[in-house]
Protein backbone atom coordinates (compact mmCIF):
# COMPACT_ATOMS: atom_id res chain seq x y z
CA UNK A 1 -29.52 10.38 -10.79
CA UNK A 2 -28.45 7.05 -9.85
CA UNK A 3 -25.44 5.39 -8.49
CA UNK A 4 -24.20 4.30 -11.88
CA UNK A 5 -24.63 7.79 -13.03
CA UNK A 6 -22.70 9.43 -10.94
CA UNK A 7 -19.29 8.18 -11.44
CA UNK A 8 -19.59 9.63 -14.91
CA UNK A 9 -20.59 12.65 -14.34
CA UNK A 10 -17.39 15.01 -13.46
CA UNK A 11 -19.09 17.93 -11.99
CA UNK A 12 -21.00 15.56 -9.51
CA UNK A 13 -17.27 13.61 -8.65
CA UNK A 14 -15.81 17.16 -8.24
CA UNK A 15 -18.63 18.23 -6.28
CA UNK A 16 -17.89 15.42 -3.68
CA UNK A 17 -14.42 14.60 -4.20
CA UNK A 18 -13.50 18.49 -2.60
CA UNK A 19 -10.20 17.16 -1.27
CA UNK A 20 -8.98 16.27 -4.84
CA UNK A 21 -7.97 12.98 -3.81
CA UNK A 22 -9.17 11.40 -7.44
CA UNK A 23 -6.67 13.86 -8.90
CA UNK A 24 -3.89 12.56 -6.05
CA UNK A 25 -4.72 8.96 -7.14
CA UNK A 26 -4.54 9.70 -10.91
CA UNK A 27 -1.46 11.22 -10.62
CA UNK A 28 0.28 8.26 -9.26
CA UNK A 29 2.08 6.96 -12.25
CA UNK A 30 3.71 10.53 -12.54
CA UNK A 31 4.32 11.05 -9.25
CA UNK A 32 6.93 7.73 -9.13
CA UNK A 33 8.14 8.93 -12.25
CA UNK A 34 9.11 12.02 -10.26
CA UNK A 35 10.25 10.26 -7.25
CA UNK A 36 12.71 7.95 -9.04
CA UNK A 37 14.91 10.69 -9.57
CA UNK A 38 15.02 11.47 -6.18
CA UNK A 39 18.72 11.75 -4.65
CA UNK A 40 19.87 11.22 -0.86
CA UNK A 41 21.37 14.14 1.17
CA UNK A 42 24.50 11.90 2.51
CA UNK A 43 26.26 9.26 1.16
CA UNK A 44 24.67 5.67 0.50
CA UNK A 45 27.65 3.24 0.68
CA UNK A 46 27.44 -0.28 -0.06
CA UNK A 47 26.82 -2.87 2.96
CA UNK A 48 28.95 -6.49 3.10
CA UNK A 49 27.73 -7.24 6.65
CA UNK A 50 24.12 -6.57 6.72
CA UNK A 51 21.95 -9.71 8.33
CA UNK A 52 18.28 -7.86 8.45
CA UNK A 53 16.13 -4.72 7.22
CA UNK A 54 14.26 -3.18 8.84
CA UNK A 55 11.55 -0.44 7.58
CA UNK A 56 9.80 1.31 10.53
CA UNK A 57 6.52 3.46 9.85
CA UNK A 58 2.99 3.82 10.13
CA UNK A 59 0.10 3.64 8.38
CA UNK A 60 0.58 5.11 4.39
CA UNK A 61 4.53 5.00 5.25
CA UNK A 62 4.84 1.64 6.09
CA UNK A 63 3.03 0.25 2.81
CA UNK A 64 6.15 1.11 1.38
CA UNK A 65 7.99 -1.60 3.40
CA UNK A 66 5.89 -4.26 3.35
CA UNK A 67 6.21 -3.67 -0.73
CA UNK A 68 9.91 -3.98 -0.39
CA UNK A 69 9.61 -7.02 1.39
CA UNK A 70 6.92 -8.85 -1.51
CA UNK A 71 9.36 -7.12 -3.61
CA UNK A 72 12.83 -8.90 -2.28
CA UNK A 73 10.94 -12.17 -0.77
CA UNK A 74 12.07 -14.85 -3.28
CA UNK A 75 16.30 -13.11 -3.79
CA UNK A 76 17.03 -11.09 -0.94
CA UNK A 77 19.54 -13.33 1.29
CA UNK A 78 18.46 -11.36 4.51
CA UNK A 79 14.44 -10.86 6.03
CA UNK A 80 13.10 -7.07 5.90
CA UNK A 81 10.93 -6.58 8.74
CA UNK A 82 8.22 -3.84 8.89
CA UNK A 83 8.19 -2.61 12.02
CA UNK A 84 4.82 -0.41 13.34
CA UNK A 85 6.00 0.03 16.61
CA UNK A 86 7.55 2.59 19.20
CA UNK A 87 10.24 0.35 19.52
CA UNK A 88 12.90 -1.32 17.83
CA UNK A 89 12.93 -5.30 17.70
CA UNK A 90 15.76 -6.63 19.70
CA UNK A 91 17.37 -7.87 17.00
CA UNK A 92 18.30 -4.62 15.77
CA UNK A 93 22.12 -3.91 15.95
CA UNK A 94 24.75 -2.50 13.53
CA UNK A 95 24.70 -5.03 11.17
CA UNK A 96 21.02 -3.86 10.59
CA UNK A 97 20.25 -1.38 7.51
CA UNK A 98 16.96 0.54 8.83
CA UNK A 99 14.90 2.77 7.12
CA UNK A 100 12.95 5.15 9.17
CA UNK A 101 9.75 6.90 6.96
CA UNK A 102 7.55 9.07 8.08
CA UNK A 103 5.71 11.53 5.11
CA UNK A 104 5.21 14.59 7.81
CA UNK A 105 8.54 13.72 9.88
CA UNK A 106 6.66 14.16 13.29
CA UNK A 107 5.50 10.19 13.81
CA UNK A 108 5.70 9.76 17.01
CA UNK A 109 6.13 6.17 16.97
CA UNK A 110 8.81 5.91 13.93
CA UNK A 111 10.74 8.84 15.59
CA UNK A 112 10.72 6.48 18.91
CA UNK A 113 11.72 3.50 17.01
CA UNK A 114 14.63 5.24 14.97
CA UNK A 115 16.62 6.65 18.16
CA UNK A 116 16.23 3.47 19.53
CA UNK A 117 18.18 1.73 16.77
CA UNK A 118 20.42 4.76 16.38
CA UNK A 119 21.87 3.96 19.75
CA UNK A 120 22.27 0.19 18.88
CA UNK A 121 24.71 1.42 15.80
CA UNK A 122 21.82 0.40 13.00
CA UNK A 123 22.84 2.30 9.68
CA UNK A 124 19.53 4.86 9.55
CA UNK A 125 18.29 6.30 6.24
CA UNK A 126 15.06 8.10 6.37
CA UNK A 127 12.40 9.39 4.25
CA UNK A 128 10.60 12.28 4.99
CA UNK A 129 9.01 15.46 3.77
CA UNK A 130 10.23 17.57 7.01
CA UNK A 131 9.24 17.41 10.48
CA UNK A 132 11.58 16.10 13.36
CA UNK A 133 12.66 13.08 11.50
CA UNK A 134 14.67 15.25 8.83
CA UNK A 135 15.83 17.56 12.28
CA UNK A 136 16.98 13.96 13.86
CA UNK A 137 18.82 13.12 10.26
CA UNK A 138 20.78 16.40 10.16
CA UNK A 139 21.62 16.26 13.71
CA UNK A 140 23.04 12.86 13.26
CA UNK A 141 24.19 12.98 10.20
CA UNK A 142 22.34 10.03 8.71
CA UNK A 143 21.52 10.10 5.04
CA UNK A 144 17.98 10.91 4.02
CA UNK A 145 15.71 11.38 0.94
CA UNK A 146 13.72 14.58 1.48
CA UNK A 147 9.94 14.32 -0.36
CA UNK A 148 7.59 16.83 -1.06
CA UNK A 149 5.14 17.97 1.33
CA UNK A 150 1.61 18.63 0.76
CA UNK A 151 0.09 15.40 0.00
CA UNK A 152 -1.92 12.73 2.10
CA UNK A 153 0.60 10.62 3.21
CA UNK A 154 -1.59 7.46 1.61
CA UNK A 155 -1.51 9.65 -1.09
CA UNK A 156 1.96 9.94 -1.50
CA UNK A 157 3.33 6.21 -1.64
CA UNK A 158 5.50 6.70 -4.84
CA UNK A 159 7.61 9.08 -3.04
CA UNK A 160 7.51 7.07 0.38
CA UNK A 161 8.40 3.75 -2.39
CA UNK A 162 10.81 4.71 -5.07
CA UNK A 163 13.94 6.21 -2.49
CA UNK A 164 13.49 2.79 -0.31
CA UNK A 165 13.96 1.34 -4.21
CA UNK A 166 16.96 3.68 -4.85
CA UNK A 167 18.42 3.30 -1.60
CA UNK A 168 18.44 -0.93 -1.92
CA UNK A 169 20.38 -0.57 -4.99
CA UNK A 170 22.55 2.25 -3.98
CA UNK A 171 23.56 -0.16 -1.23
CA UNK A 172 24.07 -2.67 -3.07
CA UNK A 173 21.61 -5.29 -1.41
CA UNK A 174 19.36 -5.62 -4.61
CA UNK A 175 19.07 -4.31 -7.83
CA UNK A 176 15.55 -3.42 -9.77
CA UNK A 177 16.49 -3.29 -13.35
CA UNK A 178 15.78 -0.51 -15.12
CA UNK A 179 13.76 -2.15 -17.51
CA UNK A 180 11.29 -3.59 -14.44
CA UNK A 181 10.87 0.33 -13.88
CA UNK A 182 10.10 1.11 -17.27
CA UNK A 183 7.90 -1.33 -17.41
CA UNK A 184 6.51 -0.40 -14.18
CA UNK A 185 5.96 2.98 -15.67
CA UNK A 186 4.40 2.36 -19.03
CA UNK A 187 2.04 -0.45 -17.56
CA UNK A 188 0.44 2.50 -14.45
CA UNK A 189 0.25 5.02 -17.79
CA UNK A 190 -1.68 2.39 -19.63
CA UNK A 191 -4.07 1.46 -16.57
CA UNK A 192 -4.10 5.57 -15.81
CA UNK A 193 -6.89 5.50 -19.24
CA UNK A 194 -8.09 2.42 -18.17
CA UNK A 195 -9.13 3.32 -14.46
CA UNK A 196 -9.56 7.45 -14.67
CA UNK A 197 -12.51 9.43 -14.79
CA UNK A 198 -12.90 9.60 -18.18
CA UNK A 199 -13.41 5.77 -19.10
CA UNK A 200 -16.82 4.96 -18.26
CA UNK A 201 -18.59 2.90 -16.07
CA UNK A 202 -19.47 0.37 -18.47
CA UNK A 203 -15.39 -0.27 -19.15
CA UNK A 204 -14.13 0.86 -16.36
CA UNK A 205 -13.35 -2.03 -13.77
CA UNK A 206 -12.45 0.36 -10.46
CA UNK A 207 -15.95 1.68 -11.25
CA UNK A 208 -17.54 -1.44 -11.36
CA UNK A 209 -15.72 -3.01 -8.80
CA UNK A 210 -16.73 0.17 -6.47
CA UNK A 211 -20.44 -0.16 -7.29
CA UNK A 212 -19.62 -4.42 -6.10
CA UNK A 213 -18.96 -2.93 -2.85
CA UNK A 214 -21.54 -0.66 -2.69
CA UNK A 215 -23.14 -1.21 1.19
CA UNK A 216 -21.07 -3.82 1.77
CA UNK A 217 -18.23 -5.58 4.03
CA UNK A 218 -15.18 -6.45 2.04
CA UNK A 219 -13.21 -9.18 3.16
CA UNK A 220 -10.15 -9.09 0.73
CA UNK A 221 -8.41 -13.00 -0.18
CA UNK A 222 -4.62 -12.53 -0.93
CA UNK A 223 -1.36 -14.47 -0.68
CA UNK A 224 1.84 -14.56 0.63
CA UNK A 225 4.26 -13.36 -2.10
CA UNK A 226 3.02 -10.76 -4.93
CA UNK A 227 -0.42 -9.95 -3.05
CA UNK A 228 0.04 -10.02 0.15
CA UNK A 229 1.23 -6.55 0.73
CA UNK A 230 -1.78 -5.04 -1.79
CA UNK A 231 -3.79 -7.01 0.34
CA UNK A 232 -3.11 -4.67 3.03
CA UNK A 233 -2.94 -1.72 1.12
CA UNK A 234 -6.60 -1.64 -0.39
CA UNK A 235 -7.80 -2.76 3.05
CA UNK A 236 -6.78 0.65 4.43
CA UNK A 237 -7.42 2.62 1.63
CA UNK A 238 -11.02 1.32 2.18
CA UNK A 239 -10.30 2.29 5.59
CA UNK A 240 -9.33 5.79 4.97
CA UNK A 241 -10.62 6.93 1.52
CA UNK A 242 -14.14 5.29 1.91
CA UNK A 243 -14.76 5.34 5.72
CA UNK A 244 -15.51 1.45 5.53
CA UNK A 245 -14.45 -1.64 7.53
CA UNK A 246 -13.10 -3.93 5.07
CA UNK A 247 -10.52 -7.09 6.65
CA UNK A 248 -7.68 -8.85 5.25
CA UNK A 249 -6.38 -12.56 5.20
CA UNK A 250 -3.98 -14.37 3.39
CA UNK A 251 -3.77 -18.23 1.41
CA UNK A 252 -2.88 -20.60 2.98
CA UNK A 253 -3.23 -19.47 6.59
CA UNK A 254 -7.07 -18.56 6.15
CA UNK A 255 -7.52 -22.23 4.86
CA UNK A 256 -6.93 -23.11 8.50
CA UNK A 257 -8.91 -21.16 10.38
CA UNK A 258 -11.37 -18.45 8.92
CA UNK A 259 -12.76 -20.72 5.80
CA UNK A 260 -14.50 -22.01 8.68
CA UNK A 261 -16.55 -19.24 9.97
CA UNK A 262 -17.45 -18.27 6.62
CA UNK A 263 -19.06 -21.61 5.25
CA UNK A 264 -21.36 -21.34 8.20
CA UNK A 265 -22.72 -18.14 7.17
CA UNK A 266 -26.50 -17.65 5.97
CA UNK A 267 -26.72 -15.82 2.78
CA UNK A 268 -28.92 -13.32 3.62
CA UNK A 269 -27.37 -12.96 7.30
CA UNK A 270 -24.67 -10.67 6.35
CA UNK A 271 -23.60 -8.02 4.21
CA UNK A 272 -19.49 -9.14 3.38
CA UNK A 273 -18.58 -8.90 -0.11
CA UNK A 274 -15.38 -11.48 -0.95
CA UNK A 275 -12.82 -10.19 -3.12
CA UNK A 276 -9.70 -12.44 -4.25
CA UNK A 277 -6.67 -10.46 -5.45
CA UNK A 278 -4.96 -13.07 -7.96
CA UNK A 279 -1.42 -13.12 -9.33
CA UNK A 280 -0.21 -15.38 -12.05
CA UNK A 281 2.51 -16.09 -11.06
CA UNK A 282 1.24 -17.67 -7.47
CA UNK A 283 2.11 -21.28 -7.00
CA UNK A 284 -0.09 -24.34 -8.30
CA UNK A 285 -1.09 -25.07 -4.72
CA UNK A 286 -2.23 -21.70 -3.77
CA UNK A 287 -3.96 -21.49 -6.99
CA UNK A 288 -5.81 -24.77 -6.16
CA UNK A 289 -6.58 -23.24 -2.77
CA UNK A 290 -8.07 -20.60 -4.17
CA UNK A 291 -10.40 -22.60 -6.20
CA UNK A 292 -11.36 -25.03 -3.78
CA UNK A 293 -12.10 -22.37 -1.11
CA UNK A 294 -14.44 -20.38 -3.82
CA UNK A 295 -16.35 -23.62 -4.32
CA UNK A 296 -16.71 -23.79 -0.66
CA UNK A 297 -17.79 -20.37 0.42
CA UNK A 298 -18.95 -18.37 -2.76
CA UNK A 299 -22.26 -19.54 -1.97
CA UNK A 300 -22.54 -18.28 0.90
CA UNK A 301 -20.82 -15.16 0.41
CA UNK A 302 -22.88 -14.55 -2.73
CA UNK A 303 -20.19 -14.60 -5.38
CA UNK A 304 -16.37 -13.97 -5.57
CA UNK A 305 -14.76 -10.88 -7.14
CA UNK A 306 -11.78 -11.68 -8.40
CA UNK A 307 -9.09 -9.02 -9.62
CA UNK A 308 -6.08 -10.03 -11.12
CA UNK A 309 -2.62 -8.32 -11.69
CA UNK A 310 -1.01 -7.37 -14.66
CA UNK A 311 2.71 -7.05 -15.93
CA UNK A 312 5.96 -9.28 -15.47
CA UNK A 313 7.57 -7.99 -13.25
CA UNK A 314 6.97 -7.98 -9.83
CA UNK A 315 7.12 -4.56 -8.94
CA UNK A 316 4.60 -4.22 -12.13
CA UNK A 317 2.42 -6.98 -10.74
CA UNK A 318 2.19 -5.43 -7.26
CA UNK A 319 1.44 -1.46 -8.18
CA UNK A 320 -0.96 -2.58 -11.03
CA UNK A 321 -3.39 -3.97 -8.32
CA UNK A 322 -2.62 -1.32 -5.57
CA UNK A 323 -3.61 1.49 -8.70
CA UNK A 324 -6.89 -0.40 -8.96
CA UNK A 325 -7.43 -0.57 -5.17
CA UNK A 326 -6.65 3.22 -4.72
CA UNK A 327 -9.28 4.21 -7.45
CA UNK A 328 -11.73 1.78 -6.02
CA UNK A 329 -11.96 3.51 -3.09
CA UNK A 330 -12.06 6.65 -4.42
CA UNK A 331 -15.04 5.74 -6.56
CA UNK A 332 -16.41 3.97 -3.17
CA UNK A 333 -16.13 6.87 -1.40
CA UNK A 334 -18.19 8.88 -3.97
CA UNK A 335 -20.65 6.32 -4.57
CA UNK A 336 -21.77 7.25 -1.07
CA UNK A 337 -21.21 10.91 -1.32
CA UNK A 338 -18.42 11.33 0.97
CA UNK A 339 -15.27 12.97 0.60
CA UNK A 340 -12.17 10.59 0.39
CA UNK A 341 -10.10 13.03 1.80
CA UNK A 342 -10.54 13.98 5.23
CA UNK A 343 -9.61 11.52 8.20
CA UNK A 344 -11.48 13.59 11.01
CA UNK A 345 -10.75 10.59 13.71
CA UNK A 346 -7.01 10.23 12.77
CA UNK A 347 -6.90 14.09 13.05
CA UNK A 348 -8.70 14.54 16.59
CA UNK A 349 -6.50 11.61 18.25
CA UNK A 350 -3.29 13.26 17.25
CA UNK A 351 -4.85 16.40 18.97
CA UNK A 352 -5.65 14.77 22.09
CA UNK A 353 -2.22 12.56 22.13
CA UNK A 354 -0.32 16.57 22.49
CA UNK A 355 -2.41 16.81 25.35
């Protein structure tokens, strides 16, 4: 059987895919469905004085932020800073509103980071599924959304997202309409037929896109605004799901720097594959970057894929292209017969760090 094969045939999938992290991927329009329901144990009140936010997490947990802050770029009149870190920036104080997420509670570094700020008089909300981050909460009487366990945490970014979503509003520091949600919703339902096992290879663009990346490097193009954050996303869900290197860089600041390194490449000297994620809505002169640097490199690199995001809104925009990026590497993954699921090396350093 070959390689195209294989991602339609569901016994084969199932056969390699013994995590179930296909299903967990599928399941993601649902799953914020479920989430944006989710209430806060403690009281949300609304914040005049606030001058930053700040989201500390790691790894699948910290996506979440860097969404809110493509999300709130262009109307928020205060930064949001992800912070991946055992520490809290300096600028923390108690005119900061700072989210603290970790899916299994026990991060060591976002635990560090959140009693940190806690002593500088930040106002903490977490999210968590247990652990010693919902232990710290209760003890201190901060407010926090409490998740359900069981998941990946890469796997569980709806529930990590929507109460970050929830909380903004409920604060009163931005509002997401509930018509961008709906839209939001129906749009990942849509793409759910469009992307899932049962649509074949020959329509199904995660499939084909997979079988693009088949062997290869992927260096993934975005920009700073709608893409920026997906960027980030796919390159550690190729990380994690497929067990590839993959790197990220962003318009305009690659124009300056690594454009450079890859128009001296020799075709047949390398194995990176060069994927552009595109947004609409990006401005004329990125746009004309974009262009420009494909007619520069896409020689060399053998082609550019190009994947574009759909909706109008901008949380639409943003989780249509990080649901394609999460089934991509799925299909990646099974393309070469591994299971997306496990992340042996993650697992055996958090065993030696309780050494």
């Amino acid at each position: 059987m070959d390689k195209v094969e294989l991602l339609d045939d569901k016994k084969r999938v199932g056969d390699i895919d013994k995590g179930g992290m296909l299903l967990a991927v599928t399941n993601f329009p649902d799953m914020l469905a479920n989430a944006i329901g989710l209430l806060p144990q403690g009281s949300l009140r609304q914040q005049k004085k606030i001058k930053q936010l700040v989201v500390a997490g790691m790894g699948g947990s910290a996506i979440a932020g860097d969404i809110l802050g493509s999300l709130l770029r262009e109307k928020a009149p205060f930064p949001v800073f992800v912070n991946r870190s055992y520490y809290s920036p300096a600028f923390v104080d108690k005119e900061t509103v700072f989210f603290a997420i970790s899916y299994s509670g026990n991060t060591e570094e976002t635990l560090g980071a959140t009693k940190e700020a806690a002593k500088r008089g930040a106002k903490i909300i977490c999210i968590t599924s247990g652990g010693a981050l919902k232990k710290l909460a209760e003890q201190h009487g901060f407010p926090f959304y409490l998740i359900p366990a069981g998941f990946q945490p890469r796997a569980a970014l709806p529930y990590l997202l929507a109460p970050i979503l929830n909380a903004v509003k409920a604060l009163g520091l931005a509002e997401l309409k509930e018509k961008e949600l709906q839209e939001t919703l129906a749009l990942l339902n849509e793409l759910k037929d469009e992307y899932g096992l049962e649509k074949p290879v020959r329509a199904n663009l995660a499939k084909q896109t997979a079988q693009k990346l088949l062997g290869k490097t992927p260096l993934v193009f975005a920009s700073v605004g709608i893409t920026d954050s997906v960027g980030l996303r796919f390159k550690t869900q190729l990380n994690e799901n497929s067990k590839i290197m993959a790197a990220i860089n962003l318009f305009p600041e690659l124009n300056h720097n690594e454009i450079v390194a890859l128009a001296a490449l020799k075709r047949n000297q390398h194995n990176y594959s060069l994927l552009f994620l595109r947004d609409e809505k990006d401005s004329e002169r990125i746009k004309k970057r974009m262009e420009i640097t494909k007619s520069l490199i896409g020689n060399q690199l053998g082609g550019v894929n190009q994947i574009w995001s759909k909706g109008k809104s901008r949380l639409a925009r943003i989780l249509s292209l990080i649901y394609l990026g999460d089934f991509v590497s799925v299909y990646l993954a099974i393309l070469q017969g591994i299971d997306p699921t496990p992340v042996e090396a993650i697992t055996r350093l958090k065993k030696e760090l309780k050494r």
